[in-house]
N, C-alpha and C. Protein backbone atom coordinates (compact mmCIF):
# COMPACT_ATOMS: atom_id res chain seq x y z
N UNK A 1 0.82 -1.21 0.00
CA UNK A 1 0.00 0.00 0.00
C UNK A 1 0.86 1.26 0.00
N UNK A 2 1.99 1.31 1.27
CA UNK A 2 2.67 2.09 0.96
C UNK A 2 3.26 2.80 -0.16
N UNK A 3 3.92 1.27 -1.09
CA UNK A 3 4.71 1.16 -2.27
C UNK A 3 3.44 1.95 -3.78
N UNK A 4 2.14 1.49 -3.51
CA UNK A 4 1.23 2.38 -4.02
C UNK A 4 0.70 3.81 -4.00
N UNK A 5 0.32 4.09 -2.55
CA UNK A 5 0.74 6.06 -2.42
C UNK A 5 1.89 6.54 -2.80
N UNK A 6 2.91 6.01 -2.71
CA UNK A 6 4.54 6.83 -2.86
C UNK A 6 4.89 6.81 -4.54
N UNK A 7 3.69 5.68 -5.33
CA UNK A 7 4.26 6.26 -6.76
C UNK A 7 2.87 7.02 -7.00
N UNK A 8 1.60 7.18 -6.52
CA UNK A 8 0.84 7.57 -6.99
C UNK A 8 0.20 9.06 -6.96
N UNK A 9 0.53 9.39 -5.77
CA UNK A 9 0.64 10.79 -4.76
C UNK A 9 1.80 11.90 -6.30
N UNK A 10 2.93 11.41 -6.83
CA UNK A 10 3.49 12.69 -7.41
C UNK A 10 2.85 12.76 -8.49
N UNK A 11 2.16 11.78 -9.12
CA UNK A 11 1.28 11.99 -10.74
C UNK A 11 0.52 12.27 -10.25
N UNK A 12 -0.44 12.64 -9.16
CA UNK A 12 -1.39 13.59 -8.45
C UNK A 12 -1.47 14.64 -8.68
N UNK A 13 -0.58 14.75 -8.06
CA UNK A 13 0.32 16.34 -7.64
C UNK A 13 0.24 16.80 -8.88
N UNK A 14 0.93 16.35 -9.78
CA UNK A 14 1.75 16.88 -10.95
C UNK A 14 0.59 17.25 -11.96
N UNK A 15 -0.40 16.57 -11.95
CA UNK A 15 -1.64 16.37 -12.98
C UNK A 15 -2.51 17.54 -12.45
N UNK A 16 -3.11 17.00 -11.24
CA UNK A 16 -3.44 18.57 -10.06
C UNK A 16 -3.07 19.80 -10.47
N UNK A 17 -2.08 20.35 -10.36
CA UNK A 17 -1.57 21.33 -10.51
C UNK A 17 -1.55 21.88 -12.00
N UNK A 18 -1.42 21.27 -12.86
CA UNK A 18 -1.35 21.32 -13.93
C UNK A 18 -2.67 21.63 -14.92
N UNK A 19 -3.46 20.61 -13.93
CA UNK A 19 -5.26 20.80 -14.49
C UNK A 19 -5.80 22.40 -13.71
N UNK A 20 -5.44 22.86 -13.22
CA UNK A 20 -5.35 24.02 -12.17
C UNK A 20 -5.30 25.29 -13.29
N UNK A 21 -4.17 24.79 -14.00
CA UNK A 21 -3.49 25.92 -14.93
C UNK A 21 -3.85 25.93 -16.26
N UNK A 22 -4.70 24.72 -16.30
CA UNK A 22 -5.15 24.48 -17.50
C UNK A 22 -6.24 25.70 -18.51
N UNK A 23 -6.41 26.24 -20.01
CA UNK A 23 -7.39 27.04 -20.28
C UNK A 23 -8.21 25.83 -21.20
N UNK A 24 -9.42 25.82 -21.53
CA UNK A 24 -9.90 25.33 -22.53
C UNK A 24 -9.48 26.02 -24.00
N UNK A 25 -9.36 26.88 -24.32
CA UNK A 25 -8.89 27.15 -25.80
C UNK A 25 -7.88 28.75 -25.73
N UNK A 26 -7.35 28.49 -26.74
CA UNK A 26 -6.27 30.16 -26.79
C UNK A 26 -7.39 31.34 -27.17
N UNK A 27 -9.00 31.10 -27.52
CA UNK A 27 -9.41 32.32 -27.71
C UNK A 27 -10.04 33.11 -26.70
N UNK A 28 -9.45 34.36 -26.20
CA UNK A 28 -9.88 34.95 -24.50
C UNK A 28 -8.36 34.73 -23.62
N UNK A 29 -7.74 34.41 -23.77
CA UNK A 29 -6.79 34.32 -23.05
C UNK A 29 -6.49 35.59 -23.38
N UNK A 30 -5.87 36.04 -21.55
CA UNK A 30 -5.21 37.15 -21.68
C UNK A 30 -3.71 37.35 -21.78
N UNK A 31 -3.33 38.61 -22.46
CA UNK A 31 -1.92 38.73 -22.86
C UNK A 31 -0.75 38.34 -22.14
N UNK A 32 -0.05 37.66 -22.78
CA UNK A 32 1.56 37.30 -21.58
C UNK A 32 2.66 37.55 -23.03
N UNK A 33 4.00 37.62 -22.65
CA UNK A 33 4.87 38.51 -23.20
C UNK A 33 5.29 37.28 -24.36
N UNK A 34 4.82 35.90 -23.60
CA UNK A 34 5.67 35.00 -24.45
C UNK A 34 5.07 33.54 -24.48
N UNK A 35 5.17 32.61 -25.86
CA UNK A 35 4.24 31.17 -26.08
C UNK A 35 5.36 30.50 -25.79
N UNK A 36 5.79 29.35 -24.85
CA UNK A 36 6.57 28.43 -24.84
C UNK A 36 6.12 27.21 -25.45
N UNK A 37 7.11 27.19 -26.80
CA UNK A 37 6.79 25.66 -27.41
C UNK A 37 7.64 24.31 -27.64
N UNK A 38 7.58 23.06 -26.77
CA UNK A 38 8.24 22.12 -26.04
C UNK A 38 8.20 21.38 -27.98
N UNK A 39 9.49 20.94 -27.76
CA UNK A 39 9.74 20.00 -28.85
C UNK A 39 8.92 18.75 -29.48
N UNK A 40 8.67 18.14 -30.38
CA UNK A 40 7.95 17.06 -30.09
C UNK A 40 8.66 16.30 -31.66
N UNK A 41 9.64 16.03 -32.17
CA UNK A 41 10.17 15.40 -32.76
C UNK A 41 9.90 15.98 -33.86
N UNK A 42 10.36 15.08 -35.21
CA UNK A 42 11.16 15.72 -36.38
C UNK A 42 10.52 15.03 -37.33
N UNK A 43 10.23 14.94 -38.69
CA UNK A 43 9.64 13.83 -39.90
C UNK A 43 11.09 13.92 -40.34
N UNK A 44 11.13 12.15 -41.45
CA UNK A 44 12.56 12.21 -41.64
C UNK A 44 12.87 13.11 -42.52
N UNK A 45 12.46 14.27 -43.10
CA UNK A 45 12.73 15.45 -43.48
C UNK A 45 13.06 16.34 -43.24
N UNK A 46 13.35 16.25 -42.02
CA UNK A 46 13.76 17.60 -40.82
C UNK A 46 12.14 18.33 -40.74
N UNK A 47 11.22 18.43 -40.97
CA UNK A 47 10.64 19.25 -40.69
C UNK A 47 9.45 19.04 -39.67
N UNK A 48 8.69 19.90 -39.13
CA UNK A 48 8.09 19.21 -37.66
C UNK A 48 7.36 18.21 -38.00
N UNK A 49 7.23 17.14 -37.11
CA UNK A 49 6.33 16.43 -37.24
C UNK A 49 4.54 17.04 -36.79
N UNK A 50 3.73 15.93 -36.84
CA UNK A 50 2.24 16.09 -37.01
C UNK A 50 2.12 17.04 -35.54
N UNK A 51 2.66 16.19 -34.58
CA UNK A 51 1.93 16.98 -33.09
C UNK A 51 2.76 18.54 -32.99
N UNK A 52 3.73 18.28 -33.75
CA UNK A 52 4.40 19.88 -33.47
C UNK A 52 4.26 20.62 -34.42
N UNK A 53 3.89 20.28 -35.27
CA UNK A 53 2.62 21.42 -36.38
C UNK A 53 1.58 22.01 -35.31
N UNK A 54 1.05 21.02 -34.85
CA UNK A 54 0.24 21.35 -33.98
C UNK A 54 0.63 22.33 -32.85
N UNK A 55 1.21 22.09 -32.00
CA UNK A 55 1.36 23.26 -31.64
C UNK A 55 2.13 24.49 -32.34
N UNK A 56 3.08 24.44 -32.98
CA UNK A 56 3.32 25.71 -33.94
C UNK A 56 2.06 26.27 -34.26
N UNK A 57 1.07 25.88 -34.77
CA UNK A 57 -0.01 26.11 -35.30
C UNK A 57 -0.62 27.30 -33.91
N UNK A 58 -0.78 26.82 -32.84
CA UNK A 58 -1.35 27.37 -31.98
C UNK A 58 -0.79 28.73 -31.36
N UNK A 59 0.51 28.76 -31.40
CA UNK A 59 1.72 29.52 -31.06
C UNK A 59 1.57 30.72 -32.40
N UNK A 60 1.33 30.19 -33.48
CA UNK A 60 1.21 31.48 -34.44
C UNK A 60 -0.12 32.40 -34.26
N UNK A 61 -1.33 31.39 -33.79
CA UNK A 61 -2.43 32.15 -33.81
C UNK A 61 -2.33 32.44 -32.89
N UNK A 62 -1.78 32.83 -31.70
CA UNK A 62 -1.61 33.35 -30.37
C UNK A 62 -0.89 34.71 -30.92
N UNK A 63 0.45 34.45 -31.63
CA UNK A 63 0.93 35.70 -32.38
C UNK A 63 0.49 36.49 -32.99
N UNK A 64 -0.54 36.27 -33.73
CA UNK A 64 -1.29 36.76 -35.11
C UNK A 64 -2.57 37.55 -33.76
N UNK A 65 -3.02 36.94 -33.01
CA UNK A 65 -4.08 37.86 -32.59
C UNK A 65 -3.59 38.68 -31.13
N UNK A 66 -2.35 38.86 -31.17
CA UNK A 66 -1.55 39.81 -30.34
C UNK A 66 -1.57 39.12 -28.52
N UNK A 67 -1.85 38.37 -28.34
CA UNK A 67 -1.94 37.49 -27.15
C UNK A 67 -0.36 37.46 -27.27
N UNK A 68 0.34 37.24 -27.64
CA UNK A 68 2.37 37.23 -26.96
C UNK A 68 2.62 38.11 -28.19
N UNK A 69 4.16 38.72 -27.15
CA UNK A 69 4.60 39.36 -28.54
C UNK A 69 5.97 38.67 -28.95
N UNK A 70 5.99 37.40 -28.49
CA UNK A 70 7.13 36.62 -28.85
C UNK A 70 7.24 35.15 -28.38
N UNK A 71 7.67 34.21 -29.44
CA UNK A 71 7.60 32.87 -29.43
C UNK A 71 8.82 32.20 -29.19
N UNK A 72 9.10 31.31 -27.90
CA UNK A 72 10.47 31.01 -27.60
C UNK A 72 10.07 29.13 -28.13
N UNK A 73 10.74 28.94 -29.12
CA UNK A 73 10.98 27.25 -29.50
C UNK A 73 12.04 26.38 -28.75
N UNK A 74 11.72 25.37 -28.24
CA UNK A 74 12.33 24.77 -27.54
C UNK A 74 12.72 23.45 -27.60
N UNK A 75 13.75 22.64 -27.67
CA UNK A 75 13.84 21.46 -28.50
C UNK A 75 15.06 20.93 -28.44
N UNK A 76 15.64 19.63 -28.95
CA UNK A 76 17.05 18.87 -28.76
C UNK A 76 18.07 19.40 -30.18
N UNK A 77 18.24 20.18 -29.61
CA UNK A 77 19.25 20.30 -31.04
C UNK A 77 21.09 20.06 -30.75
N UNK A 78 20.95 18.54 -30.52
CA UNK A 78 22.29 18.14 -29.99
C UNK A 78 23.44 17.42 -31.22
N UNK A 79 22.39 17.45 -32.13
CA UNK A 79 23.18 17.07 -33.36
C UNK A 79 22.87 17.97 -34.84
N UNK A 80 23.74 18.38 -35.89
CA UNK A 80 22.75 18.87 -37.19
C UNK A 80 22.06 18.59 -37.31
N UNK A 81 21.82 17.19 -37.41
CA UNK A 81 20.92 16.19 -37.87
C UNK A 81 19.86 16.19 -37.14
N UNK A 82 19.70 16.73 -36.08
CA UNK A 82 18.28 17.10 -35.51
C UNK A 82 17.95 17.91 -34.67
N UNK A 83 17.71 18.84 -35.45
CA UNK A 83 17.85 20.59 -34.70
C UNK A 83 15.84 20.98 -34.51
N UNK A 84 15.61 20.48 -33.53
CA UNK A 84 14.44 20.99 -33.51
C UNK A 84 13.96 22.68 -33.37
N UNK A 85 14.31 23.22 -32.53
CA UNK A 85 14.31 24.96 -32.69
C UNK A 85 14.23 25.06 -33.95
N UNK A 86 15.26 24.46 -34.68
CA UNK A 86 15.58 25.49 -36.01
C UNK A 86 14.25 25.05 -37.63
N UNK A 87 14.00 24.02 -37.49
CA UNK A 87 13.02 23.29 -37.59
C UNK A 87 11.68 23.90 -37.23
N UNK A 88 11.31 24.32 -35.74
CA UNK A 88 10.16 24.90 -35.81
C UNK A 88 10.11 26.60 -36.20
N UNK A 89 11.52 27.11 -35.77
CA UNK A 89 11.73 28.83 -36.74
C UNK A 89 11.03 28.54 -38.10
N UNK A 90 11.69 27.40 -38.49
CA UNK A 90 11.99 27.28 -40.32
C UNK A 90 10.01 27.82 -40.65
N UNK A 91 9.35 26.71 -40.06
CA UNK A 91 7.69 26.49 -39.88
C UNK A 91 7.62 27.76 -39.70
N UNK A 92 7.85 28.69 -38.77
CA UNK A 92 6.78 29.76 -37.94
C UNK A 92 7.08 30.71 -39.59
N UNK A 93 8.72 30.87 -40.00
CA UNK A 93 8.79 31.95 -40.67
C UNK A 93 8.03 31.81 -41.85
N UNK A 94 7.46 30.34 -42.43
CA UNK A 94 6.95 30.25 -43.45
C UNK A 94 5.41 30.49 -43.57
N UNK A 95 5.25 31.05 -42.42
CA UNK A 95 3.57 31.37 -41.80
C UNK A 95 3.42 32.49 -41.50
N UNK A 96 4.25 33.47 -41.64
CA UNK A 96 4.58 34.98 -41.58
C UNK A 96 4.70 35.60 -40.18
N UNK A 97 5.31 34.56 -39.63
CA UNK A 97 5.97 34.95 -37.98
C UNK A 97 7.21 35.58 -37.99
N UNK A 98 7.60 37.12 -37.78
CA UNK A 98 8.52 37.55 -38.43
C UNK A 98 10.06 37.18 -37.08
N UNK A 99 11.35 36.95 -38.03
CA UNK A 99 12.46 36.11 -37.37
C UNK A 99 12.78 36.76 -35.71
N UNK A 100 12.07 38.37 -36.00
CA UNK A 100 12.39 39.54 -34.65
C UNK A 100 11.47 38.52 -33.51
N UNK A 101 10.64 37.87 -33.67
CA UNK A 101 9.52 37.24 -32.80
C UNK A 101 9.72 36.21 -32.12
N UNK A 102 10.80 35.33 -32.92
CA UNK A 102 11.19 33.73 -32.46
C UNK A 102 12.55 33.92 -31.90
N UNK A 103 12.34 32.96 -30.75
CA UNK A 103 13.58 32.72 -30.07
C UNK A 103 14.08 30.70 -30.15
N UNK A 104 15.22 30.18 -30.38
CA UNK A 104 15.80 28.96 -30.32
C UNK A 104 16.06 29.43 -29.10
N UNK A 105 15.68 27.84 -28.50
CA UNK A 105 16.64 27.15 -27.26
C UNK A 105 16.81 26.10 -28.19
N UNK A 106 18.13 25.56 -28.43
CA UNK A 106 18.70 24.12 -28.36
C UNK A 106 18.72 23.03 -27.17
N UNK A 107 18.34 23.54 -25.58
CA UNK A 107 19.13 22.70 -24.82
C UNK A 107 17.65 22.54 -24.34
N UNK A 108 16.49 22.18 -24.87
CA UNK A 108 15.42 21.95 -24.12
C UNK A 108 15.37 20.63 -24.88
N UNK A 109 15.97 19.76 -23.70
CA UNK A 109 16.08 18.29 -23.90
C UNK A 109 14.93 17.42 -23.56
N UNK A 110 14.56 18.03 -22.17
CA UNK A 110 13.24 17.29 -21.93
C UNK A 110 12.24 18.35 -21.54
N UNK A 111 11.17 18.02 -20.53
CA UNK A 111 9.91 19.46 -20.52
C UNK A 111 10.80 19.97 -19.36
N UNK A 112 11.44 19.33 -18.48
CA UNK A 112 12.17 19.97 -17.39
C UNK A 112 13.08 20.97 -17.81
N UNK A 113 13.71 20.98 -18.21
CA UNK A 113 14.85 21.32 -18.95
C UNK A 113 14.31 22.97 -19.67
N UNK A 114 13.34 22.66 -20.56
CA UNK A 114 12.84 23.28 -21.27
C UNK A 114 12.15 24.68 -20.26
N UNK A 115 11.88 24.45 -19.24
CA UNK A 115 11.02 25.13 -18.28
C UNK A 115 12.42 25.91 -17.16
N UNK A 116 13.06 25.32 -17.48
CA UNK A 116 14.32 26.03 -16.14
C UNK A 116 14.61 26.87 -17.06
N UNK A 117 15.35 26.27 -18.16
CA UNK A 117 15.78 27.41 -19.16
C UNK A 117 14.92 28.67 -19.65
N UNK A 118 13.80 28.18 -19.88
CA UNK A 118 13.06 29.89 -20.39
C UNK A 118 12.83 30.43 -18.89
N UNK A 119 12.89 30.29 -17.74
CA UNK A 119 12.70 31.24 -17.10
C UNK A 119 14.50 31.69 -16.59
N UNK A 120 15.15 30.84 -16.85
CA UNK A 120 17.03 31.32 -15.74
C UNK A 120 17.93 31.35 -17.28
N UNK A 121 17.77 31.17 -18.48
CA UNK A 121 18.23 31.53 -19.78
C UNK A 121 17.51 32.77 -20.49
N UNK A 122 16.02 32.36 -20.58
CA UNK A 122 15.67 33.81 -21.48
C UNK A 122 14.56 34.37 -20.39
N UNK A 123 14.82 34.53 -19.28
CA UNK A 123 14.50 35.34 -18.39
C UNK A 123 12.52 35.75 -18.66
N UNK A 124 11.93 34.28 -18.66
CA UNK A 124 10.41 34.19 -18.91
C UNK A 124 9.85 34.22 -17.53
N UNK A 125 8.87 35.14 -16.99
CA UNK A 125 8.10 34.81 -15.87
C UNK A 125 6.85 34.67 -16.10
N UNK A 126 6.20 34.71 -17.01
CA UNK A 126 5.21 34.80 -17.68
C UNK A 126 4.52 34.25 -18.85
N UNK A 127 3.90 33.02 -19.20
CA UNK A 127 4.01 32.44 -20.55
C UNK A 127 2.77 31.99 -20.56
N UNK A 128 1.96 31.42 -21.81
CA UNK A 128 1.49 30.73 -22.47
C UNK A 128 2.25 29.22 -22.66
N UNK A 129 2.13 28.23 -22.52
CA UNK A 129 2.58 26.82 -22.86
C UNK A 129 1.19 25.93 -23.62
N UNK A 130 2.11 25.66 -24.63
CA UNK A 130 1.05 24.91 -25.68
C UNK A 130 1.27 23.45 -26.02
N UNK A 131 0.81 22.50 -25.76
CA UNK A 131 1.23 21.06 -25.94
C UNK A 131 0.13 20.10 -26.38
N UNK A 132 0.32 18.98 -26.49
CA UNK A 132 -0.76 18.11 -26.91
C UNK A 132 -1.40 17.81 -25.70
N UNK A 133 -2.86 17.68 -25.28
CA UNK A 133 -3.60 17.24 -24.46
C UNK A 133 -3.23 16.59 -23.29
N UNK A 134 -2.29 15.95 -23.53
CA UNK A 134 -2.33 14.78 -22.51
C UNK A 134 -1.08 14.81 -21.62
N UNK A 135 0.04 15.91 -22.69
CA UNK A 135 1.50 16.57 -22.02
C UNK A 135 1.49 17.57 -21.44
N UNK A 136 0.74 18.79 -21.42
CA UNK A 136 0.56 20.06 -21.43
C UNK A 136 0.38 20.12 -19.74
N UNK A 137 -0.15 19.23 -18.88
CA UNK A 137 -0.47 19.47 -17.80
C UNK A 137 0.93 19.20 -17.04
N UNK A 138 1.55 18.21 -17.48
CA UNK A 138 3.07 18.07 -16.83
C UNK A 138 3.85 19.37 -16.98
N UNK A 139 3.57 19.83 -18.41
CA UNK A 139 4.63 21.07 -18.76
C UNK A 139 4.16 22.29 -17.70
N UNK A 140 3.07 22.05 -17.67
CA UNK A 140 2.40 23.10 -16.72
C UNK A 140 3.18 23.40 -15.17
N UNK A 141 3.25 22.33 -14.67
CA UNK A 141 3.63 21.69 -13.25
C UNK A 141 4.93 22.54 -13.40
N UNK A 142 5.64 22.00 -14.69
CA UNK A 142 7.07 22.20 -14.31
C UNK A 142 7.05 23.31 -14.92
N UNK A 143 6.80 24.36 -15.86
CA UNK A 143 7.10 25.84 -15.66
C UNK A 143 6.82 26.63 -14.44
N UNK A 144 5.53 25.82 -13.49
CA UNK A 144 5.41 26.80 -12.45
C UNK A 144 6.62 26.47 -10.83
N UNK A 145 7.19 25.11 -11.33
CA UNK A 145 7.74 24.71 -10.14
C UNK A 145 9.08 25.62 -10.49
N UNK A 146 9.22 25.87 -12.16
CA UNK A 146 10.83 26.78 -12.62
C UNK A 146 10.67 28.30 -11.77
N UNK A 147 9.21 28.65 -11.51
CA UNK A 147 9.27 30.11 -11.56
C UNK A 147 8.28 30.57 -12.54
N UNK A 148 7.83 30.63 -13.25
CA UNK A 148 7.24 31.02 -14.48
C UNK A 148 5.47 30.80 -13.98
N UNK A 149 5.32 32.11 -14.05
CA UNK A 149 3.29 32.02 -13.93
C UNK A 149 2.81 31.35 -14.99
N UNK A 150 2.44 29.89 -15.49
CA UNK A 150 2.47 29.87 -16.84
C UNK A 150 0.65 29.09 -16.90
N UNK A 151 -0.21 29.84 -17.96
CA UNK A 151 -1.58 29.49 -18.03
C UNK A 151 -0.82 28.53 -19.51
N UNK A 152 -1.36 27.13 -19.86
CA UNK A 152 -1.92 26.36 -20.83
C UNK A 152 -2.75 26.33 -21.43
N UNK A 153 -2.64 25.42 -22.87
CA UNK A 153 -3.57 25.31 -23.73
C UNK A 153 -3.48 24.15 -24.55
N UNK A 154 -4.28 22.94 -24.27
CA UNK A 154 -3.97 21.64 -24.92
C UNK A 154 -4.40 21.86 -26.47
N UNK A 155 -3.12 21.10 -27.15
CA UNK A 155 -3.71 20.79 -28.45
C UNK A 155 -4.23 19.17 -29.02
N UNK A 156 -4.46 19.28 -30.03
CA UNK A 156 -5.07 17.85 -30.58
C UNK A 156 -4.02 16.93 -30.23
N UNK A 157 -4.35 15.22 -29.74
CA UNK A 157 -3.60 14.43 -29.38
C UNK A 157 -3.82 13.47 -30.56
N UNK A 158 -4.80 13.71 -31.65
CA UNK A 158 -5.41 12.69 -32.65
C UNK A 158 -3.87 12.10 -33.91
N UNK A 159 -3.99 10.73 -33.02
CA UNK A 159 -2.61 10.24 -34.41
C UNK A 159 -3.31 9.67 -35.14
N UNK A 160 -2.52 9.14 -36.45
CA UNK A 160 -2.38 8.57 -37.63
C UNK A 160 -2.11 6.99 -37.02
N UNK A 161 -1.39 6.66 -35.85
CA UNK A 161 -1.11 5.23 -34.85
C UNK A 161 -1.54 5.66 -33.82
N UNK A 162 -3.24 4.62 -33.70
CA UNK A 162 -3.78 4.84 -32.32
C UNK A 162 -2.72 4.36 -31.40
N UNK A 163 -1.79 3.24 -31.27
CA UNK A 163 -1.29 2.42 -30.43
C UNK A 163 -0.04 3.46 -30.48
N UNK A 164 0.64 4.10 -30.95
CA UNK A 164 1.40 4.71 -29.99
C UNK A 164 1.27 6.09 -29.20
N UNK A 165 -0.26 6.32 -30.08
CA UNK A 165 -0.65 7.58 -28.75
C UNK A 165 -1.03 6.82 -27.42
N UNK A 166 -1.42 5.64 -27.85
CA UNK A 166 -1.80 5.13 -26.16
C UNK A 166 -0.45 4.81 -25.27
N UNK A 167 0.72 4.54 -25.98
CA UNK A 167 1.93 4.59 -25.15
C UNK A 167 2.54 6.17 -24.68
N UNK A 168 2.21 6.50 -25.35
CA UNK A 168 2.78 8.31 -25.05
C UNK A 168 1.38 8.84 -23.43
N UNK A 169 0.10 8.59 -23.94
CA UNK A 169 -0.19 8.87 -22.76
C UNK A 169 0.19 7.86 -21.69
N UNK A 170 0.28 6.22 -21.14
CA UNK A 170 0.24 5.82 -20.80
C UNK A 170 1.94 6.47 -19.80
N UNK A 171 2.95 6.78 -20.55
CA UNK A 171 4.45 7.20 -20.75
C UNK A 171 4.38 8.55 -19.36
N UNK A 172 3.25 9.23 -19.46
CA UNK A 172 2.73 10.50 -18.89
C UNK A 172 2.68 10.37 -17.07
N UNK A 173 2.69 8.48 -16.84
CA UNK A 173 2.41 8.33 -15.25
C UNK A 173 3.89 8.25 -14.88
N UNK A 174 5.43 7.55 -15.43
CA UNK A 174 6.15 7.42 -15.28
C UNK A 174 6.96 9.02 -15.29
N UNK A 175 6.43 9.51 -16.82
CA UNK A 175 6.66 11.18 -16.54
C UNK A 175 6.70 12.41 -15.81
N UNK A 176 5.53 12.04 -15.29
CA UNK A 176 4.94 13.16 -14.21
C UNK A 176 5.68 12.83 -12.80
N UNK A 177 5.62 11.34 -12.54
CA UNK A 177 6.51 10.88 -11.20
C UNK A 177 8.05 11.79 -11.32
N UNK A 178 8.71 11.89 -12.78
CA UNK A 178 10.19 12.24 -12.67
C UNK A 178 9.91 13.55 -12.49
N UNK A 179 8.94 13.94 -13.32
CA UNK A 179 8.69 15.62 -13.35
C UNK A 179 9.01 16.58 -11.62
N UNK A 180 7.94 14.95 -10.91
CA UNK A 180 7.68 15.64 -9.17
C UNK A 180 9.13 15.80 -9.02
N UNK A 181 9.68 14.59 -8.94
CA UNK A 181 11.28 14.67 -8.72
C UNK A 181 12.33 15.67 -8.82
N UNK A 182 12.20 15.63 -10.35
CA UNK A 182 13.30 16.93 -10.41
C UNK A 182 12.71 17.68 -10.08
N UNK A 183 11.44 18.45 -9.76
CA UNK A 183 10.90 19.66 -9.32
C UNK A 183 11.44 19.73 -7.91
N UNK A 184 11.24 18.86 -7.22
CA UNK A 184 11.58 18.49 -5.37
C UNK A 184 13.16 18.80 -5.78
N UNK A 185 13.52 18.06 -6.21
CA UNK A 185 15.57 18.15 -6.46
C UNK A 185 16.01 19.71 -6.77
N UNK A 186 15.29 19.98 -7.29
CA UNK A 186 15.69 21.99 -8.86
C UNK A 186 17.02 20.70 -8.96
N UNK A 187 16.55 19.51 -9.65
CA UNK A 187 17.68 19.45 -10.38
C UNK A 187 17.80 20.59 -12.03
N UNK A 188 19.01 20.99 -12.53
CA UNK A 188 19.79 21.62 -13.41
C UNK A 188 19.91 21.02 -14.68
N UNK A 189 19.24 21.82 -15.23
CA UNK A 189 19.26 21.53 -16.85
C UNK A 189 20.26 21.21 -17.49
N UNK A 190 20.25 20.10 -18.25
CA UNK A 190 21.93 19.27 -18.83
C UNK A 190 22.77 20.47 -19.52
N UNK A 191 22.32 21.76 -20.03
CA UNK A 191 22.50 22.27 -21.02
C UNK A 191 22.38 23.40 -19.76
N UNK A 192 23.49 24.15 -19.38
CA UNK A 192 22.96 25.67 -18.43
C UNK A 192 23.29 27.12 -18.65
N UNK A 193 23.63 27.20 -19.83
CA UNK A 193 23.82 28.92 -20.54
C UNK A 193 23.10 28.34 -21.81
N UNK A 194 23.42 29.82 -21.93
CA UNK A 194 23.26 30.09 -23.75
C UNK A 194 23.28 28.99 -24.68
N UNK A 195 22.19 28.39 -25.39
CA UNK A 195 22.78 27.17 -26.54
C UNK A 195 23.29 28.55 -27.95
N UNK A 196 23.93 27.78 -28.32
CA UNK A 196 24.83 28.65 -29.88
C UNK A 196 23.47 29.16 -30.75
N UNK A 197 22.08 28.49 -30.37
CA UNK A 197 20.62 28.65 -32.00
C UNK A 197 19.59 29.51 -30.69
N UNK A 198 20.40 30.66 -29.93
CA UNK A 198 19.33 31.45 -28.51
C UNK A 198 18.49 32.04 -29.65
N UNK A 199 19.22 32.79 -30.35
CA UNK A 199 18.72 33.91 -31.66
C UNK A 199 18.83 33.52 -32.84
């Protein structure tokens, strides 16, 4: 029983808090300076995949109807070969998000990571966070455990492979447990200045 509260109590917490901060849609939200958008992998083309269209998608119409006046991308860009930031710039600029608007992080490896850095790298106290449905409440947890007042906005979780959206949410109880963790730890982002793709 014990061994049951002690894993079940931090995906509580973490979901709790997160559903707390949660908005139902980006239209009515009020203004914050900046959209934080968490990586979500690459097509073998370099260019975003389906769920991170998706949020790009959401992050521009947040731009376009003056709700932020700037979009920080966030993502693994630990090799050429897979530079997510630069990848979702590439997207925003081809949607008439002008380059003065977007900011790269390279070193947002995971949502932890991603959340220390925009508030102790590009100095965010204030954000919008946009994710797929079922992630967005973790990201939530952990921008507010970084510092960052941050209201959410889930996007579509609908795949093309039902069976590996059911592993990605299922992925979310083991997630949220590490999330509590490093939040309890302030463990330190692998990556702790400036990545070389800030601007």
């Amino acid at each position: 029983m014990l061994v049951v509260v002690f894993g079940a109590v931090p995906v509580a917490v973490v979901q709790l808090m997160g559903q707390s901060r949660l908005r139902g849609s980006i239209d009515g939200l009020d203004p914050r300076p900046v959209v934080i958008v968490p990586g979500a992998g690459l097509r073998p083309d370099g260019g975003p995949s389906v769920y991170l269209e998706r949020r790009l998608a959401a992050a521009r119409d947040l731009y376009r109807a003056g709700t932020v006046q700037w979009i920080l991308v966030s993502g693994d860009a630990s090799t050429p070969y897979h530079d997510e930031p630069t990848s979702m710039r590439t997207w925003l600029l081809g949607q008439g998000v002008p380059a003065s608007a977007i900011v790269r992080d390279g070193g947002g490896l995971d949502t932890h990571d991603t959340c220390v850095r925009a508030h102790t790298v590009y100095g965010v106290d204030r954000a919008i966070v946009v994710s797929q449905d079922y992630h967005v409440r973790r990201m939530l947890f952990s921008c507010q455990a970084a510092g960052i007042d941050a209201v959410g906005v889930g996007v579509s979780a609908t795949s093309v492979t039902p069976t590996q959206a059911v592993v990605w949410r299922l992925r979310e109880v083991p997630a949220s447990w590490k999330a509590f963790l490093d939040a309890a730890l302030r463990r330190p982002p692998v990556i702790s200045g400036p990545f070389p793709t800030s601007r």
